[in-house]
C-alpha atoms as a PDB file:
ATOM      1  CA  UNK A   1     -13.957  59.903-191.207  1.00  0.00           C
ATOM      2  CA  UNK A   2     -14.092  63.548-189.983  1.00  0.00           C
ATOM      3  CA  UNK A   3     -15.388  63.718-185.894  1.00  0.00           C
ATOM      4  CA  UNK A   4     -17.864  66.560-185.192  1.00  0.00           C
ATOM      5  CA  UNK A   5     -18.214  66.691-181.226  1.00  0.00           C
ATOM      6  CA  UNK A   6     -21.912  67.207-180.827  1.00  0.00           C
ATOM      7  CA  UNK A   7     -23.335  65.507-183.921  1.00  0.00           C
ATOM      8  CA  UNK A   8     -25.058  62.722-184.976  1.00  0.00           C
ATOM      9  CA  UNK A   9     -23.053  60.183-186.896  1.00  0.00           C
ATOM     10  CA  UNK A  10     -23.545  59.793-190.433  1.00  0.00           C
ATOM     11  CA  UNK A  11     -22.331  58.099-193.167  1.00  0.00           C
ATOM     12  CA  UNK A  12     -21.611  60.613-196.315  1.00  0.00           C
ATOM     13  CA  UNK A  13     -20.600  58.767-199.443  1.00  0.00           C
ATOM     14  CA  UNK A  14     -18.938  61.324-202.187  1.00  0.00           C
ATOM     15  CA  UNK A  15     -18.220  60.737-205.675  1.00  0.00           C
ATOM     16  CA  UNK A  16     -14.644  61.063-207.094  1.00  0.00           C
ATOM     17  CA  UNK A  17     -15.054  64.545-207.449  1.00  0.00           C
ATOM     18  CA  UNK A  18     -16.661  64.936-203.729  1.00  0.00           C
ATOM     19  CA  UNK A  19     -19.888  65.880-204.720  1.00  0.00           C
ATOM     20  CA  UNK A  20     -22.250  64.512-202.043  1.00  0.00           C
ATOM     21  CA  UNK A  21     -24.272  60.704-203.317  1.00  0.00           C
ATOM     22  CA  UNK A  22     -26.022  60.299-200.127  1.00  0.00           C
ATOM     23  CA  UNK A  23     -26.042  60.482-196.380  1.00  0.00           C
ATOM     24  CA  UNK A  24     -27.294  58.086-193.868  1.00  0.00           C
ATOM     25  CA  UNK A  25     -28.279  58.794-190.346  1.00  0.00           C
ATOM     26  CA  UNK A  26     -26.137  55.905-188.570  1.00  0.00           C
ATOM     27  CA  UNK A  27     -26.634  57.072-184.814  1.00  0.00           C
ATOM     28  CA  UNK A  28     -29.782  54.295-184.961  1.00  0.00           C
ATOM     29  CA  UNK A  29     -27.913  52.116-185.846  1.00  0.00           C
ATOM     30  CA  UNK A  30     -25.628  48.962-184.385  1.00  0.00           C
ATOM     31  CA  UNK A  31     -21.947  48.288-185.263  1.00  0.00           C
ATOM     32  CA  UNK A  32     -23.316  45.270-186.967  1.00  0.00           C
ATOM     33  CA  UNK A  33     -26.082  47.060-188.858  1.00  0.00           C
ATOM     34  CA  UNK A  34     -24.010  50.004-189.688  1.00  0.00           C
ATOM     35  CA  UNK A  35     -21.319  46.895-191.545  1.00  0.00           C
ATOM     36  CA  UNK A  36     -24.026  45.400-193.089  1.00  0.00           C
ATOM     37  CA  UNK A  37     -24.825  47.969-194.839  1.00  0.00           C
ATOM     38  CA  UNK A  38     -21.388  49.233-196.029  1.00  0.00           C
ATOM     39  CA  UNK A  39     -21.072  45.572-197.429  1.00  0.00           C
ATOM     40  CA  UNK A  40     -25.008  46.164-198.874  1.00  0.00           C
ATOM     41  CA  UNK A  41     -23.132  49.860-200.929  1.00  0.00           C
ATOM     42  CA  UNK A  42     -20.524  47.908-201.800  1.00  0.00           C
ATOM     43  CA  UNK A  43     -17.650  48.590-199.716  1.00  0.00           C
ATOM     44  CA  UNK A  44     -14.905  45.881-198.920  1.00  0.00           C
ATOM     45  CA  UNK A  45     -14.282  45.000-196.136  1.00  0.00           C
ATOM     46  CA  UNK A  46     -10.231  43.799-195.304  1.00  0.00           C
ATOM     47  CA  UNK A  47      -9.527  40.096-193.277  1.00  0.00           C
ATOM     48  CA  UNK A  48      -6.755  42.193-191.983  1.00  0.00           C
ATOM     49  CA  UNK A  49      -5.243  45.594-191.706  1.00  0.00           C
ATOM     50  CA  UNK A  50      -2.439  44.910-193.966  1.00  0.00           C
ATOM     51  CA  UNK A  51      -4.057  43.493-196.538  1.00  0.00           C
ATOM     52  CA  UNK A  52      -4.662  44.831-199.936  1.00  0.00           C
ATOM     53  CA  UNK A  53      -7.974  45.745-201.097  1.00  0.00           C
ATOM     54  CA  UNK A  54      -8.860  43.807-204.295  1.00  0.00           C
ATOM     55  CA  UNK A  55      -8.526  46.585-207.611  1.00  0.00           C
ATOM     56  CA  UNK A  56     -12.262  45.953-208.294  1.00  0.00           C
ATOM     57  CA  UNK A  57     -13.240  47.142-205.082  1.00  0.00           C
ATOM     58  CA  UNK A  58     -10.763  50.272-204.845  1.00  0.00           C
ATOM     59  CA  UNK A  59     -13.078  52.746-206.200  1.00  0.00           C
ATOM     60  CA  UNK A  60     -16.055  51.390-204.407  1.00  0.00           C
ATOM     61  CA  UNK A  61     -19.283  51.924-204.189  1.00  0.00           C
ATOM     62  CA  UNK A  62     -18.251  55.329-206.084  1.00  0.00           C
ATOM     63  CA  UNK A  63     -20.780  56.460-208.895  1.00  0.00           C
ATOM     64  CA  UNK A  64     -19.976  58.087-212.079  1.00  0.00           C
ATOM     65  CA  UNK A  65     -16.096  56.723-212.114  1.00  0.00           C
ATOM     66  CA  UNK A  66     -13.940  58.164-214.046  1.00  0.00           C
ATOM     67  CA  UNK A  67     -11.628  55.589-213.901  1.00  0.00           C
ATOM     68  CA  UNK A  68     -13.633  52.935-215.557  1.00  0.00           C
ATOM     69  CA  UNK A  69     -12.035  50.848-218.013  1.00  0.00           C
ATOM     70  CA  UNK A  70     -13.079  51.616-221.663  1.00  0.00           C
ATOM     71  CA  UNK A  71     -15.988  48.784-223.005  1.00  0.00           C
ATOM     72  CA  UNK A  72     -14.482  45.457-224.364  1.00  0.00           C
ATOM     73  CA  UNK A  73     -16.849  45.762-227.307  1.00  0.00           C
ATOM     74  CA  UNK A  74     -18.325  48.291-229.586  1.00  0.00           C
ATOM     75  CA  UNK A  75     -21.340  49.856-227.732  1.00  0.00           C
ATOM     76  CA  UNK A  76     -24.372  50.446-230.400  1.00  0.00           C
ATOM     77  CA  UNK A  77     -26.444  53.494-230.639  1.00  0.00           C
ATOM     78  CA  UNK A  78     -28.972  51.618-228.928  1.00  0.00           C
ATOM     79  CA  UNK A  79     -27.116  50.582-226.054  1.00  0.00           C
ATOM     80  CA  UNK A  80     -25.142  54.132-225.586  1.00  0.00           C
ATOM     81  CA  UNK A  81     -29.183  55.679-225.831  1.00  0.00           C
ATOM     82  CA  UNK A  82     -29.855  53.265-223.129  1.00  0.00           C
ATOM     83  CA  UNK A  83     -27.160  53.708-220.848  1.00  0.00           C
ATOM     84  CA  UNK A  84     -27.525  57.295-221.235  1.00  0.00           C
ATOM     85  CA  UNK A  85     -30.481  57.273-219.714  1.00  0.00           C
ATOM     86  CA  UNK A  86     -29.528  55.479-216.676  1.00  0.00           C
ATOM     87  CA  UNK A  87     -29.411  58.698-213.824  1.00  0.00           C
ATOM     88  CA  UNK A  88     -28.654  55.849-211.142  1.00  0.00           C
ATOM     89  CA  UNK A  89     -24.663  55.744-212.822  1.00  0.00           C
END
C-alpha cells in the first residue's frame, strides 16, 4: 500500500514483474465491498495476523507467474496452440 495525500484510493494489482494488470477506483466503495472483491481476484485473506498464507495462494491473483510449477503431463500441440492463445494468462 503506498498513501498519496490528496488522491483517490485505488486498488493497483501488478504482475511479478510490476507491470500494471488493472486498477480499480475503490473510493466508492465500502470496507466490505472493497473485501469482497479482493476475495472475488483471488486474494487470501488470513484468520489471523500470524498466520501463514496457504503456498497456493502466495502468488495470488498474479497473472503470467513465473513461478508456476511445470505440467504433470505432456501438453499436446493442440493444447500448447490452445493455451497460447489464452491473452487472459
Amino acid at each position: 500500500m503506498k498513501h498519496i495525500p490528496g488522491a483517490d484510493p485505488e486498488l493497483v494489482l501488478l504482475s511479478h514483474y510490476y507491470d500494471e494488470l488493472d486498477r480499480i477506483a475503490l473510493s466508492h466503495m465500502t470496507r466490505t465491498e472493497i473485501n469482497e472483491l479482493l476475495v472475488k481476484l483471488g486474494f487470501y485473506k488470513k484468520e489471523k495476523q500470524e498466520d501463514e498464507v496457504p503456498e497456493e495462494f502466495r502468488f495470488s491473483p498474479a497473472k503470467d507467474s513465473p513461478f508456476k510449477d511445470e505440467p504433470q503431463h505432456k501438453v499436446s500441440t493442440s493444447e500448447a496452440k490452445a493455451e497460447a492463445e489464452h491473452t487472459d494468462l
